[in-house]
C-alpha atoms as a PDB file:
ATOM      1  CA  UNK A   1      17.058 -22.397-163.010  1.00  0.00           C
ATOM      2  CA  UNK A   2      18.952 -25.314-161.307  1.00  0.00           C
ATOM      3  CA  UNK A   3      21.690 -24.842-159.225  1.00  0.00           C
ATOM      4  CA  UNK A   4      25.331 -25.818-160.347  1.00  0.00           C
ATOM      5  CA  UNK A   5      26.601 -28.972-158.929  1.00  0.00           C
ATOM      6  CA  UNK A   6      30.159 -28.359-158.921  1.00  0.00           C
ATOM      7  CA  UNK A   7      33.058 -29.762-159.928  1.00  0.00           C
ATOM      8  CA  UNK A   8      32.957 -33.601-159.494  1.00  0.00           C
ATOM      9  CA  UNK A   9      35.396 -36.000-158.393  1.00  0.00           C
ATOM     10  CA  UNK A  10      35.913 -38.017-161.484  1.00  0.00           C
ATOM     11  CA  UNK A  11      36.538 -34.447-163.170  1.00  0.00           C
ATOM     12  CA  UNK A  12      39.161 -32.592-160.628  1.00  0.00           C
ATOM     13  CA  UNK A  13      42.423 -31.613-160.822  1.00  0.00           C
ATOM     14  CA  UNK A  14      44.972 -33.288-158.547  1.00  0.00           C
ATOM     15  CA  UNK A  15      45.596 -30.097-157.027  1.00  0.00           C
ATOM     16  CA  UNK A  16      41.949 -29.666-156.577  1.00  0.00           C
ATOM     17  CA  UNK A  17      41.682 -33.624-155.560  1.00  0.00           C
ATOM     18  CA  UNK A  18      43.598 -32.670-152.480  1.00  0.00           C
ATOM     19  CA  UNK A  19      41.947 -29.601-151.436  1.00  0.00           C
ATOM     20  CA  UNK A  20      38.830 -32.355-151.732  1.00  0.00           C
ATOM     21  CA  UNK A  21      40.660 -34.107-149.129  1.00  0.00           C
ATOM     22  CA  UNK A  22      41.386 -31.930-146.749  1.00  0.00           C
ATOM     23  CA  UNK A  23      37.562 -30.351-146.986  1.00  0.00           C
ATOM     24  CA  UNK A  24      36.337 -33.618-146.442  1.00  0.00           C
ATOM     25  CA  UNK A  25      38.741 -34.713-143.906  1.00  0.00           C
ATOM     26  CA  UNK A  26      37.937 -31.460-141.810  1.00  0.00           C
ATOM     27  CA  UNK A  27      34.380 -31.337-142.141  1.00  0.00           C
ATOM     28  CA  UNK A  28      33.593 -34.924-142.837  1.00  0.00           C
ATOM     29  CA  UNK A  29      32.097 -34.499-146.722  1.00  0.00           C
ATOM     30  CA  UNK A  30      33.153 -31.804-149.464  1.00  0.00           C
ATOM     31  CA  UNK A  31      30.765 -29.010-149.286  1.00  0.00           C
ATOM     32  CA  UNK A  32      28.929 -27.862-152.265  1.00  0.00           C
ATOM     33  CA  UNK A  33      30.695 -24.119-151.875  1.00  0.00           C
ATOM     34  CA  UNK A  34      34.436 -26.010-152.368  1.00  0.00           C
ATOM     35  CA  UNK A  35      33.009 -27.479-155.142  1.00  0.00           C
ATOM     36  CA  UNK A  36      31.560 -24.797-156.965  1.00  0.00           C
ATOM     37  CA  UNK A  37      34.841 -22.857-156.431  1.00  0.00           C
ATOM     38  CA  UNK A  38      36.515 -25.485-157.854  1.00  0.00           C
ATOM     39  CA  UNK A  39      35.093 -24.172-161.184  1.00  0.00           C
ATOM     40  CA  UNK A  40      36.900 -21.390-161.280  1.00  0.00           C
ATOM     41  CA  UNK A  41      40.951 -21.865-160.307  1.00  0.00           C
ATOM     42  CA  UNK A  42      41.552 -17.984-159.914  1.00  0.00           C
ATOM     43  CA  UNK A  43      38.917 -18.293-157.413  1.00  0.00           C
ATOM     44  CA  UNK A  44      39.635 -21.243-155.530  1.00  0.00           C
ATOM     45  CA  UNK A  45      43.041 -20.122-155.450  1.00  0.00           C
ATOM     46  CA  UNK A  46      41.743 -16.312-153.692  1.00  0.00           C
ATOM     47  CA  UNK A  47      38.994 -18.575-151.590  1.00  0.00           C
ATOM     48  CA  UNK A  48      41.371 -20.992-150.020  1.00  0.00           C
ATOM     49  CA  UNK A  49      43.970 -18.046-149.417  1.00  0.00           C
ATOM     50  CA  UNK A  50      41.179 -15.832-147.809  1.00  0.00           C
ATOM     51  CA  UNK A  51      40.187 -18.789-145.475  1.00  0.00           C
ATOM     52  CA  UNK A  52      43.659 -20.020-144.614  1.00  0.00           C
ATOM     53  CA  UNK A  53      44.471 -15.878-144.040  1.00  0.00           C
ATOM     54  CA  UNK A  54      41.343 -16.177-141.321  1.00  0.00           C
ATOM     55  CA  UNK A  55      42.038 -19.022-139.808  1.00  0.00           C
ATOM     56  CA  UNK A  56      45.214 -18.535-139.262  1.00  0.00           C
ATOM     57  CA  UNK A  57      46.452 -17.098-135.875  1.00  0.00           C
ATOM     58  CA  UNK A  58      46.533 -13.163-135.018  1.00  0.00           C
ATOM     59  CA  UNK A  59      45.161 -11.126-132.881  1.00  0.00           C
ATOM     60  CA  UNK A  60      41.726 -12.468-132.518  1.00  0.00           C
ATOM     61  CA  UNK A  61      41.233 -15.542-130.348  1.00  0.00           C
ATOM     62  CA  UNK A  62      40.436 -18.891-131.786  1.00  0.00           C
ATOM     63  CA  UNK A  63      36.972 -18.786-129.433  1.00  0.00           C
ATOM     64  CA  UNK A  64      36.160 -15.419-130.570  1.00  0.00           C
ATOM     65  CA  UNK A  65      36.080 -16.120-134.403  1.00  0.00           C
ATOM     66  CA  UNK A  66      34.151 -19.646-134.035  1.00  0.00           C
ATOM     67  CA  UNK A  67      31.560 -17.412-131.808  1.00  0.00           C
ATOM     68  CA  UNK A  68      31.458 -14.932-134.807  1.00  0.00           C
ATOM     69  CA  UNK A  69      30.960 -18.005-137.607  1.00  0.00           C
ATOM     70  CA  UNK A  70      28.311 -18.974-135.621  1.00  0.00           C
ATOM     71  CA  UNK A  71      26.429 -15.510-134.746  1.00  0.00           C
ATOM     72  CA  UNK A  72      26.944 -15.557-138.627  1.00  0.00           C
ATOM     73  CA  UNK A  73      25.180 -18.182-139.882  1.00  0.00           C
ATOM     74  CA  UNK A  74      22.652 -17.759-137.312  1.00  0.00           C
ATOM     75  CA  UNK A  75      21.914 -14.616-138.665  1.00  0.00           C
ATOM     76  CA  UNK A  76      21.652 -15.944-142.295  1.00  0.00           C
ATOM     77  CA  UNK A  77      19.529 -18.669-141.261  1.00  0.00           C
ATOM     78  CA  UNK A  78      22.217 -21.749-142.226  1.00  0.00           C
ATOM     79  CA  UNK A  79      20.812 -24.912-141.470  1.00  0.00           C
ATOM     80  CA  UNK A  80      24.336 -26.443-139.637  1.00  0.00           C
END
């Protein structure tokens, strides 16, 4: 079973074009996981909500929750 690719570039929305933009322009390259959300615009839509919701500031410091994302993907065993 091969693994979906995502939505491409050639095929995205201009509302999806720019979320492209600002994935690659914060990270450097548009990650797989924005693409395959892209599939799906319910999703994306609840996805980029849910990550703007905790990124945003609150109670918990900015330090804290980069030290979590990274206990978290240690624990997972993600390769960046």
């Amino acid at each position: 079973m091969s693994r979906s690719a995502g939505v491409q570039d050639k095929d995205a929305s201009l509302r999806t074009r720019i979320i492209f933009w600002f994935a690659k322009r914060k990270m450097g390259r548009v990650p797989v996981g924005v693409r395959v959300r892209a599939l799906d615009s319910k999703f994306m839509n609840a996805a980029l909500r849910m990550d703007l919701y905790a990124a945003g500031r609150g109670v918990t410091p900015m330090k804290l929750k980069e030290l979590a994302q990274l206990k978290v993907a240690a624990m997972v065993g993600c390769p960046f």
